[in-house]
Protein backbone atom coordinates (compact mmCIF):
# COMPACT_ATOMS: atom_id res chain seq x y z
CA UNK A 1 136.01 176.49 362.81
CA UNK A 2 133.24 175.26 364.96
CA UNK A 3 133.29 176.18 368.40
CA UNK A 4 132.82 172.50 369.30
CA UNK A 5 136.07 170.83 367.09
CA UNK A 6 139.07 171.72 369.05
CA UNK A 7 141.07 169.06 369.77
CA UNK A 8 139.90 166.48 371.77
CA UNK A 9 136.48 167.15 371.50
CA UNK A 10 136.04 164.17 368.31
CA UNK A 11 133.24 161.95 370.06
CA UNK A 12 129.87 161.49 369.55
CA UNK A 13 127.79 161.40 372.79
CA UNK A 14 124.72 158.99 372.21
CA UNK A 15 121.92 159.66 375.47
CA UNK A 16 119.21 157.53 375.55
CA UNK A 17 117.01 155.17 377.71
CA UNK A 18 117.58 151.60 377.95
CA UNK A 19 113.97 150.93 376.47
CA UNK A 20 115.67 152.52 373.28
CA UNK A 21 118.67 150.45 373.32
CA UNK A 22 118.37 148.72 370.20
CA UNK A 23 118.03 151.99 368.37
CA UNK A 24 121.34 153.60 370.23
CA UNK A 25 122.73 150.04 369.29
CA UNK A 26 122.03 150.31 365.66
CA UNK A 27 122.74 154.36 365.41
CA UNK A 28 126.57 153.61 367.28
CA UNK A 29 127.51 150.86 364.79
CA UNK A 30 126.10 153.20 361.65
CA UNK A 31 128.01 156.04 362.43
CA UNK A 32 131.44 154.27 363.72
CA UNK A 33 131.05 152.60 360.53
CA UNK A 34 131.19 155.65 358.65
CA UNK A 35 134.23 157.20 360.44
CA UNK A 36 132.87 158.72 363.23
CA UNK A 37 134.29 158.37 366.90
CA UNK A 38 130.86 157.48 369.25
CA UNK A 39 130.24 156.67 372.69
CA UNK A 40 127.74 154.24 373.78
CA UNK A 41 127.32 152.65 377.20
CA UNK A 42 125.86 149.69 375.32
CA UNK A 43 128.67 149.32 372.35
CA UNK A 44 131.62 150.49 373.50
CA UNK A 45 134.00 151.47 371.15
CA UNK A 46 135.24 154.53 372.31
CA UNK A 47 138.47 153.56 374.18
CA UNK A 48 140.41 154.75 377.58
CA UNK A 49 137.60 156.32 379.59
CA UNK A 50 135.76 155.61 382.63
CA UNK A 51 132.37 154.54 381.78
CA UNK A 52 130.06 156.01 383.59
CA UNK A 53 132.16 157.54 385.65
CA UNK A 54 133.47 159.84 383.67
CA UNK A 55 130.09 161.16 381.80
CA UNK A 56 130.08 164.70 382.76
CA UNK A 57 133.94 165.24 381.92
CA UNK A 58 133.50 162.99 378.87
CA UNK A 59 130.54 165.43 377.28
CA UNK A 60 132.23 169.02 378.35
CA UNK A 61 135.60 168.20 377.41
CA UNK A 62 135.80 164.94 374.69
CA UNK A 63 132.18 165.56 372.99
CA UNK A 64 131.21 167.43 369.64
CA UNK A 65 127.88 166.87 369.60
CA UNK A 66 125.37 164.74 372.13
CA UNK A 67 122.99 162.73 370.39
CA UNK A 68 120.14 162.75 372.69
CA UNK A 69 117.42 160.03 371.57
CA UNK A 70 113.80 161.08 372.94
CA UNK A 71 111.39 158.87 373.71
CA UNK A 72 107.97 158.23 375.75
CA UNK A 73 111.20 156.81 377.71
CA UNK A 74 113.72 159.24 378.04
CA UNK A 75 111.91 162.58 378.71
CA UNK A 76 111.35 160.96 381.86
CA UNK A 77 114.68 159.22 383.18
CA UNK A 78 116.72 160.91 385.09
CA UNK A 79 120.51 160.22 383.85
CA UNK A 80 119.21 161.13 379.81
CA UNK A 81 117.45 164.62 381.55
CA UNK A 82 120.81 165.33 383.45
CA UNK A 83 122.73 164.98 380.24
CA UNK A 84 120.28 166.61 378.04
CA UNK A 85 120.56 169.39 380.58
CA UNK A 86 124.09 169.72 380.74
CA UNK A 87 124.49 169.61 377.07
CA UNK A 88 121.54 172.05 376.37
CA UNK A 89 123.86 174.17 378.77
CA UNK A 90 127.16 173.98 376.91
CA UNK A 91 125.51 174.78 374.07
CA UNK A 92 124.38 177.91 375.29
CA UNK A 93 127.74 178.65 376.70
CA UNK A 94 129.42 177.78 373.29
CA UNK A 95 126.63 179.07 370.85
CA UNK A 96 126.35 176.06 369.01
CA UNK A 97 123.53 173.12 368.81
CA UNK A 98 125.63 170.89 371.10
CA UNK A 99 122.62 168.92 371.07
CA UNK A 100 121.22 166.87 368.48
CA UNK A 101 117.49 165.59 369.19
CA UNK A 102 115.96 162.79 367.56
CA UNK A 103 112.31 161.92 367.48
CA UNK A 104 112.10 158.18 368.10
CA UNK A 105 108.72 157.62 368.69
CA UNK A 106 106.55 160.35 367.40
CA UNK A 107 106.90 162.36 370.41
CA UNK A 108 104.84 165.89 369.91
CA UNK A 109 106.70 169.36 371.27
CA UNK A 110 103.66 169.73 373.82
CA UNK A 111 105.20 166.34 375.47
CA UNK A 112 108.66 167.74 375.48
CA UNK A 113 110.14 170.00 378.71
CA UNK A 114 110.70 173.64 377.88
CA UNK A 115 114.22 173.31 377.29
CA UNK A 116 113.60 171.36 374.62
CA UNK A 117 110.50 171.90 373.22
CA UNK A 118 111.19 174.16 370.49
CA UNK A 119 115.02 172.48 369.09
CA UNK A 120 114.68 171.41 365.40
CA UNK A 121 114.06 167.57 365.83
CA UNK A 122 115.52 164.76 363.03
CA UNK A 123 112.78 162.23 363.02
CA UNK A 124 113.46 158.49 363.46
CA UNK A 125 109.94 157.43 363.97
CA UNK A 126 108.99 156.64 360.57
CA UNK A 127 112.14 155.15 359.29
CA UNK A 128 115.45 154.22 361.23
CA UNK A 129 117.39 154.91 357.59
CA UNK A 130 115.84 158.09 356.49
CA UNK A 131 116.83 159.41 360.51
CA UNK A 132 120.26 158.35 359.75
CA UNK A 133 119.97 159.95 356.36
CA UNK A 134 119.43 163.35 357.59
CA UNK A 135 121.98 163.11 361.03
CA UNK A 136 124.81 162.40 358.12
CA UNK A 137 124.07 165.32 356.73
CA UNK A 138 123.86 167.62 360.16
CA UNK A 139 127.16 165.83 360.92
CA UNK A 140 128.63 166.94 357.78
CA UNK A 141 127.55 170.48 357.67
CA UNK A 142 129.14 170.91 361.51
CA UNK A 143 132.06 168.96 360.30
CA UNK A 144 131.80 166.79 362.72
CA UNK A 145 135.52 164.79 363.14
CA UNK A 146 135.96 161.45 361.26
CA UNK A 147 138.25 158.79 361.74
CA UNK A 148 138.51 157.82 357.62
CA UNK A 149 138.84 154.06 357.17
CA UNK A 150 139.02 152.93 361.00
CA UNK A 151 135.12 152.66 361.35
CA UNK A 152 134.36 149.53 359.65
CA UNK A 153 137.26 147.89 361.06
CA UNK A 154 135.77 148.75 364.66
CA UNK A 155 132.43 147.75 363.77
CA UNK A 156 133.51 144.23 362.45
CA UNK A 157 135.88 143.86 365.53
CA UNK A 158 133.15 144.21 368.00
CA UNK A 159 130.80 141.64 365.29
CA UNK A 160 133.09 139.17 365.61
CA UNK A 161 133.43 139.58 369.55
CA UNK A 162 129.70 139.43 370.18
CA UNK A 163 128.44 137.17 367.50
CA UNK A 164 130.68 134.20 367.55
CA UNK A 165 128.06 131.08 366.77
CA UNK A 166 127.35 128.85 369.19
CA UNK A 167 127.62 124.81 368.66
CA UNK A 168 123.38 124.55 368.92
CA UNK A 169 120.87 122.98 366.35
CA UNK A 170 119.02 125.90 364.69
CA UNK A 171 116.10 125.60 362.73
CA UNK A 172 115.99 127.36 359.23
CA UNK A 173 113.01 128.36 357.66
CA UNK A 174 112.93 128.58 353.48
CA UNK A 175 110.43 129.80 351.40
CA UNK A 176 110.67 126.49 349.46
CA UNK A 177 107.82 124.05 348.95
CA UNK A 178 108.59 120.17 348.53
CA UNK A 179 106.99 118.57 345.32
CA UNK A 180 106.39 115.34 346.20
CA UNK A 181 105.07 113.78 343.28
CA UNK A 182 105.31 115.08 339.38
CA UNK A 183 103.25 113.27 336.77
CA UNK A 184 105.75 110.97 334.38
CA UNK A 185 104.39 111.89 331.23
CA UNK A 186 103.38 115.21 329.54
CA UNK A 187 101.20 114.75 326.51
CA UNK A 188 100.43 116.52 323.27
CA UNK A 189 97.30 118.22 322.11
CA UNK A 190 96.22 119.41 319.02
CA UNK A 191 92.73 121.77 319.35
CA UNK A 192 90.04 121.29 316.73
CA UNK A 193 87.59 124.13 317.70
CA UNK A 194 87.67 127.33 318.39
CA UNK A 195 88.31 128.07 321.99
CA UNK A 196 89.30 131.62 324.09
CA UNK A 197 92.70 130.26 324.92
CA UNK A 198 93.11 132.90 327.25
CA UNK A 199 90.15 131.80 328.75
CA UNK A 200 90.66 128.62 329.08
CA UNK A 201 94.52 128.95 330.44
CA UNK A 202 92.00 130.17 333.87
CA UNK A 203 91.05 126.39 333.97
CA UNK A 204 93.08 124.32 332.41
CA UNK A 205 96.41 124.28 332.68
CA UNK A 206 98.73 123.62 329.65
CA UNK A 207 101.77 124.57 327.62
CA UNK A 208 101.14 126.49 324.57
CA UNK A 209 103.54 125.64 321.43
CA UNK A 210 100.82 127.25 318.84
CA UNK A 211 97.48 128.63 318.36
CA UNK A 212 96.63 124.71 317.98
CA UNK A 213 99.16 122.79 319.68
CA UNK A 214 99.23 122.45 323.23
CA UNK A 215 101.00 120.21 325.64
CA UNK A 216 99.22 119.38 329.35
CA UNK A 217 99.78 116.41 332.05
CA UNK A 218 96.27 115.58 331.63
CA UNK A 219 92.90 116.66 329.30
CA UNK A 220 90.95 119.17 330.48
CA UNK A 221 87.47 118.58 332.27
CA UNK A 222 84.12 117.81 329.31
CA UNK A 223 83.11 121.16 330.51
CA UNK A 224 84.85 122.90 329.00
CA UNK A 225 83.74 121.65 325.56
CA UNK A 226 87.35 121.40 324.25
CA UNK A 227 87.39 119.08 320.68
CA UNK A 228 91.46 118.35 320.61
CA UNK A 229 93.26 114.95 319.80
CA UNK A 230 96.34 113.63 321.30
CA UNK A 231 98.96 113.35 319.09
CA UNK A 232 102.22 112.42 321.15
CA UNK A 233 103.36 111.47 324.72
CA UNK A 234 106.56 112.05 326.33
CA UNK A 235 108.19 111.14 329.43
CA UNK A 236 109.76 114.51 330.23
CA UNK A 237 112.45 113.50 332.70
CA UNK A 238 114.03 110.80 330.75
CA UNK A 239 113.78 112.76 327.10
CA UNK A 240 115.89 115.76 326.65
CA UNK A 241 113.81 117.05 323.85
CA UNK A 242 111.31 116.60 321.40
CA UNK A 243 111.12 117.77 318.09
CA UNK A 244 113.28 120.63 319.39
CA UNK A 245 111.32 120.98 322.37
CA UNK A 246 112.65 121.36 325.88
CA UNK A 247 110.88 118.59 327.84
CA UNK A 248 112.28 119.54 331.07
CA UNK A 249 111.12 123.47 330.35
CA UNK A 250 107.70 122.07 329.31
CA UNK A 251 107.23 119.88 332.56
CA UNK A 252 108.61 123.02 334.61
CA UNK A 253 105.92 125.46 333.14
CA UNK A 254 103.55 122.89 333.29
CA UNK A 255 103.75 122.76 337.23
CA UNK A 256 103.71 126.61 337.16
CA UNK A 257 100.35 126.69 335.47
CA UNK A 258 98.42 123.65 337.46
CA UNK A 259 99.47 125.88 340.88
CA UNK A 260 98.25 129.19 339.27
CA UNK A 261 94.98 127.16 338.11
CA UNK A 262 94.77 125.71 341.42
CA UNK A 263 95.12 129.17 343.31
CA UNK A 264 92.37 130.16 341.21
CA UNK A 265 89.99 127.59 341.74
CA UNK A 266 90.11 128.51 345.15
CA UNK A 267 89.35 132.13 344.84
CA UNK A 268 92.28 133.82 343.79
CA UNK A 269 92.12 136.20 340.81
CA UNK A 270 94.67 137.45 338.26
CA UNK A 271 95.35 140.69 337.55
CA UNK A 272 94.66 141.60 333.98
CA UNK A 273 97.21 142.01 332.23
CA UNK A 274 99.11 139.48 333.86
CA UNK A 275 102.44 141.26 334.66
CA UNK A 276 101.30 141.36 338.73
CA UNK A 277 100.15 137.70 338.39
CA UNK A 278 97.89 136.19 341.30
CA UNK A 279 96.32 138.32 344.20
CA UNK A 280 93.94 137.75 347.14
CA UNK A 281 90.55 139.67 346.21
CA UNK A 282 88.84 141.83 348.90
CA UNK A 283 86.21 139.39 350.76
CA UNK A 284 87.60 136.21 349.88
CA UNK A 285 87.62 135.81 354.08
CA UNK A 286 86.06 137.30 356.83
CA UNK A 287 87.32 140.74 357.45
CA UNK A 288 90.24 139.70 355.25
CA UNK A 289 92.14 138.06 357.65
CA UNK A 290 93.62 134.51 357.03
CA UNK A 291 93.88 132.02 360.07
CA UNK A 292 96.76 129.78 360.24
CA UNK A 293 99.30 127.62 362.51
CA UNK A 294 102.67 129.38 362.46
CA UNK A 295 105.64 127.48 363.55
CA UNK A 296 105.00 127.41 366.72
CA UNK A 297 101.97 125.38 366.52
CA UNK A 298 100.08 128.63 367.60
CA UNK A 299 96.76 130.15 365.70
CA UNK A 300 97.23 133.32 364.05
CA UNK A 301 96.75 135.36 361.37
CA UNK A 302 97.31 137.86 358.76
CA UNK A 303 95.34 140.40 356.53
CA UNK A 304 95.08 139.61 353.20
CA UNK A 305 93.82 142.75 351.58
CA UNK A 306 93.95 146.19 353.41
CA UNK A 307 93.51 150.27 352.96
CA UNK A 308 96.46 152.60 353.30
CA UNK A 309 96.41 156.57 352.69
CA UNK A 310 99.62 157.62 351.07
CA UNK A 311 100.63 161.35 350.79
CA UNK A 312 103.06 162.28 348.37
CA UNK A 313 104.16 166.55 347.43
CA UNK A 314 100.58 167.71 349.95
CA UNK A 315 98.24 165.20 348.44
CA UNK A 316 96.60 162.25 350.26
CA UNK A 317 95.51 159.31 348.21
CA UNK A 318 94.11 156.29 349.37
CA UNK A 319 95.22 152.42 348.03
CA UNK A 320 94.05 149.05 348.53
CA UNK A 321 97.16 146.49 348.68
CA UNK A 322 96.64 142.61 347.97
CA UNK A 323 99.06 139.92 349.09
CA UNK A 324 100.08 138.70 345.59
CA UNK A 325 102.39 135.22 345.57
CA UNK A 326 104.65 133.92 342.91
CA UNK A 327 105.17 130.37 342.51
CA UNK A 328 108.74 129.21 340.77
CA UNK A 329 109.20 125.31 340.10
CA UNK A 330 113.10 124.41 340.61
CA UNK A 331 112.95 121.10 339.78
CA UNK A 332 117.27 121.04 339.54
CA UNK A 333 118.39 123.42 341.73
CA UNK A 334 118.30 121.36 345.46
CA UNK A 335 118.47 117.87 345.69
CA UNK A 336 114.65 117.45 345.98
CA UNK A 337 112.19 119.39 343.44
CA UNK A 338 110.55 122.15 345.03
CA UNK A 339 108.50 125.55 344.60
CA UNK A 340 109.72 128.96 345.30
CA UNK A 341 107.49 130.73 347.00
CA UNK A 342 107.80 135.03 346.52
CA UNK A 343 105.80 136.55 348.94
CA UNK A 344 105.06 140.28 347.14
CA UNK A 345 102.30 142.92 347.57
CA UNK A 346 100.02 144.51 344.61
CA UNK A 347 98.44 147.44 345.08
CA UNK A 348 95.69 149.59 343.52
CA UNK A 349 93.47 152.51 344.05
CA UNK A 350 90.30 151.86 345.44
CA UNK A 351 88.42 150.73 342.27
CA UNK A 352 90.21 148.17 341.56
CA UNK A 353 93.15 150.06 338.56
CA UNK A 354 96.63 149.10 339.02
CA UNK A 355 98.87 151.55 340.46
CA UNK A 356 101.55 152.59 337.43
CA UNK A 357 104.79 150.88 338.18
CA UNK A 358 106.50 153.84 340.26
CA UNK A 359 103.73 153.92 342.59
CA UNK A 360 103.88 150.12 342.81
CA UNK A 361 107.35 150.37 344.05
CA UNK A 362 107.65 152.77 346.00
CA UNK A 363 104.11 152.42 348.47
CA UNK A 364 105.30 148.63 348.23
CA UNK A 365 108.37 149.64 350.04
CA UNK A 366 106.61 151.61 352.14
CA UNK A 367 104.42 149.06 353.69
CA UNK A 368 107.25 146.43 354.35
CA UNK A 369 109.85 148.50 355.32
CA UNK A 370 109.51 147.17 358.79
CA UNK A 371 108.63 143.76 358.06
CA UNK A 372 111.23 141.44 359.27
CA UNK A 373 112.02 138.02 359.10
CA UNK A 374 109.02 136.78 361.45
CA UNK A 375 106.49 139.18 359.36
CA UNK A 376 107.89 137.28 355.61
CA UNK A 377 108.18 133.60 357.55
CA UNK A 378 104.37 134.05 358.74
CA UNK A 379 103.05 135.01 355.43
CA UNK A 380 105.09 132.53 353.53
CA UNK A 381 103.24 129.31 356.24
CA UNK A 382 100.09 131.30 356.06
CA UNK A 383 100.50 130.94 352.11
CA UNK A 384 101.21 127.34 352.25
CA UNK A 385 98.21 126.85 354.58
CA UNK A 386 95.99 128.31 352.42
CA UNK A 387 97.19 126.41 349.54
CA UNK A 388 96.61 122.90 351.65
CA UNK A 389 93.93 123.72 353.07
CA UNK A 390 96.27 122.95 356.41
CA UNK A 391 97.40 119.66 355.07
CA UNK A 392 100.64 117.65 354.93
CA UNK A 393 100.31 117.36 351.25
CA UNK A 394 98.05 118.88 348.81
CA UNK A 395 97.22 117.04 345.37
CA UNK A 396 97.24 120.25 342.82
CA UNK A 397 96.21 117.05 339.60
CA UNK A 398 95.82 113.05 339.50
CA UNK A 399 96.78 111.81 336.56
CA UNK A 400 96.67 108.79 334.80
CA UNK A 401 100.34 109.08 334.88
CA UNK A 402 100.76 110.10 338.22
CA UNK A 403 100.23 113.29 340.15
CA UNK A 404 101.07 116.55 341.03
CA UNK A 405 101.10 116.78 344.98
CA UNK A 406 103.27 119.78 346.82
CA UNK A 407 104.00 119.72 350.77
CA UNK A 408 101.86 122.15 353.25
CA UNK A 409 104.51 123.54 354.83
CA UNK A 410 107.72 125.09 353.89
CA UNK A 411 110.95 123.17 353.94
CA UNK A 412 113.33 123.42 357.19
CA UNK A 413 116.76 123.14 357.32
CA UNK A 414 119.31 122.35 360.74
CA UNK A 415 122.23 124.46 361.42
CA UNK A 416 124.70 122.61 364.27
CA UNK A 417 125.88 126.39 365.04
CA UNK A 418 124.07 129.24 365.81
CA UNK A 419 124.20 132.66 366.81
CA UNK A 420 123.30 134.02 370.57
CA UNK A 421 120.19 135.56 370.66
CA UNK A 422 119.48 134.96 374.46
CA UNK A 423 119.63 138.86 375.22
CA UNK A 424 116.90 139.78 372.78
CA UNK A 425 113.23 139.68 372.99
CA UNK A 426 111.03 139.25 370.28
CA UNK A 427 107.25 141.33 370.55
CA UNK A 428 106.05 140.82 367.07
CA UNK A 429 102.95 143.26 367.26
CA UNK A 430 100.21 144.09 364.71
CA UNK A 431 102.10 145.62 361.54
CA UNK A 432 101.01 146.75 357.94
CA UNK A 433 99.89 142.84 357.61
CA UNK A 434 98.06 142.75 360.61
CA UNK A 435 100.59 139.86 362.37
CA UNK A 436 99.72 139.36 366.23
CA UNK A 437 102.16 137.07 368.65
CA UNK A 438 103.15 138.93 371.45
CA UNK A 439 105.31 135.80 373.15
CA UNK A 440 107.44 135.04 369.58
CA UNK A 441 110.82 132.91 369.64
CA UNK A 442 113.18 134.20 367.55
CA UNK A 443 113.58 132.44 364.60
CA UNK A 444 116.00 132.42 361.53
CA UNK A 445 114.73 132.23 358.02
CA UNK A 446 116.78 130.68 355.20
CA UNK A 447 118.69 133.06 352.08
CA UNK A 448 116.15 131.95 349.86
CA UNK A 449 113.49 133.59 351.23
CA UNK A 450 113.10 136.92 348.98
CA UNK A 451 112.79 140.01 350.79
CA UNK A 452 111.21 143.24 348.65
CA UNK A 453 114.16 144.92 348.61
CA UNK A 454 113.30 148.02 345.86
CA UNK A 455 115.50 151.12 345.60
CA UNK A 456 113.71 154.22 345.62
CA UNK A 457 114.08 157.37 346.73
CA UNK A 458 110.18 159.05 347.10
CA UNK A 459 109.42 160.82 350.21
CA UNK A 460 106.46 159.54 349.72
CA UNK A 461 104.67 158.19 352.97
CA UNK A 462 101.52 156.61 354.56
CA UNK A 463 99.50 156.85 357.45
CA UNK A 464 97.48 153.93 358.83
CA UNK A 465 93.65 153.57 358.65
């Protein structure tokens, strides 16, 4: 039996410094939910005692193991060195690793104390969930005592305690664009010549029911030297079908292309094969970076297009990544016809290949595993900017029979109850996509927006440039 599981000692000890208290936070409510008995100054869920008073009898005689979270923070504060001391010491007395050290921010042994210096460390600097990964399985090898079935009860208990919403208007972000006007009639084209129609699907936008029959809102441009004769016109919304057709499903594919045709005219390209779809190209701005208003009325911006060096089993390899949007009419879903707009990432090596589909996934993940929902909101207005040109309303074709015009800026929703976020401060700092606001609000950001969300399990990483 461990020297450190006779009875009474079933608590977990988290130490830490109040700069890392949204770590110790997020590490107490993981664990409790998975059975185990913690103590946390911040959450407390561990019942009866004294708090603080009681810290020194609490780790000697009701601890199994001390979590002890170092930081830039903590090797300097006095309360986490006495307890890192004190547990260091009971270790020694016991002959067990009564201490469990975890690497928040990077720290490097020569920064540690001797005491220390030379435990075996379980990293949480790169990723929160891989840290957690790896204490599970310490806690399980030690056995570490378990409260089966009472964790997640706990953890919702204190939830519903701290979170109850507040009777406030909140503003909710979507990644939804409004169409505001959809041409009335779709028409159909047969083609007389001979024409690349992959080619031409880069300029003109149209529905293809054959090699010869197309349908379009609107012919394309003389320059393009296209000989074709109309041969029907339809008024999508208020006919069902035609000749077996889908009119609806036309119109809806329709809107699809004149965006992608749009996106192109002003400089974005397509990746070959079209399974990746549309992509910002390297130099399309200065230094890559595109300038926009976020919701707060304040300048910023992003990068488009950046270098990342990955390392995967000892090797280093170096990609380029593209932001690379996908635009989805729903012209039935909501009450108002609108665009989806999927913010995504493509990546390749550095001349210009596609990365095969594993890679894609997994070095995708990589870079936004720590963008939140500021990081996806800021692309998804800097997306809508671009696409406007900053407007109110951008006209993607004019028609004869009307026009195809989407809003600049995403649609917002009102909540009448909210939750309290007065107690946390928002620092958005430069990321993988190059986002600076130092003096953020927090702000919420609707279901709908899609978050790359891929399951993988590589262990691959990156390092930044």
């Amino acid at each position: 039996m461990d020297a450190g599981s006779r009875e009474g000692r079933n608590h977990l000890f988290v130490s830490y410094a109040g700069e890392d208290g949204a770590l110790a936070e997020w590490l107490t409510l993981k664990l409790t939910g998975q059975g185990y008995r913690v103590w946390c100054d911040q959450i407390k869920l561990l019942g009866g005692e004294c708090y603080p008073g009681d810290i020194d009898d609490a780790i000697k005689n009701d601890t199994f193991r001390v979590l002890a979270l170092l930081s830039k923070h903590s090797i300097h504060k006095a309360n986490p060195r006495k307890e890192r001391t004190l547990a260091l010491s009971i270790g020694r007395e016991r002959g067990i690793d009564f201490i469990v050290p975890l690497n928040v921010d990077g720290l490097s042994p020569t920064e540690l104390d001797w005491m220390t210096s030379d435990l075996t460390f379980i990293s949480f600097s790169g990723s929160w969930a891989d840290g957690l990964k790896k204490l599970l399985k310490k806690l399980e090898s030690v056995n570490a005592p378990k409260d089966v079935g009472k964790g997640q009860e706990a953890v919702c208990e204190w939830f519903s305690v701290r979170d109850t919403p507040l009777e406030r208007q909140e503003t909710l972000w979507t990644n939804l664009l409004r169409i505001t006007e959809i041409p009335k009639g779709v028409h159909r084209f047969e083609i007389l010549n001979e024409v690349d129609l992959d080619g031409l699907s880069r300029k003109w936008a149209f529905y293809c029911q054959s090699p010869r029959v197309v349908w379009s809102f609107d012919k394309p441009a003389s320059d393009l030297q296209v000989d074709l004769r109309k041969t029907a016109s339809v008024a999508w919304e208020s006919v069902g079908t035609y000749e077996g057709m889908n009119m609806g499903y036309v119109a809806t594919n329709l809107i699809e292309r004149c965006v992608l045709v749009h996106c192109l005219r002003k400089g974005m390209e397509e990746e070959a094969t079209k399974r990746y779809g549309l992509f910002f190209p390297e130099g399309l701005f200065p230094n890559n970076r595109l300038a926009f208003e976020n919701y707060r009325g304040k300048k910023v911006s992003i990068s488009v297009v950046g270098e990342r060096t990955f390392y995967s089993a000892g090797l280093r390899e170096k990609n380029r990544y593209h932001i690379s949007p996908r635009f989805k009419p729903l012209l039935w879903v909501f009450d108002i016809p609108v665009i989806r707009v999927n913010i995504r990432l493509y990546l390749t090596d550095l001349e210009g290949n596609a990365l095969d589909s594993r890679k894609m996934v997994s070095r995708r993940k990589r870079l936004c595993r720590d963008w939140w929902n500021y990081e996806w909101l800021s692309r998804m207005m800097a997306m809508s900017a671009w696409l406007s040109d900053g407007k109110e309303r951008v006209y993607i074709l004019r028609t004869d029979n009307g026009n195809l015009a989407i809003s600049g800026k995403p649609v917002r929703l009102s909540a009448s109850f909210g939750i309290d976020e007065g107690d946390v401060e928002a620092v958005i700092t430069e990321d993988e996509g190059g986002i600076v606001d130092e003096d953020s609000d927090i702000v919420s950001v609707h279901e709908g927006l899609e978050i790359m969300n891929f399951d993988d399990d590589s262990s691959e990483g990156f390092e930044d440039e």
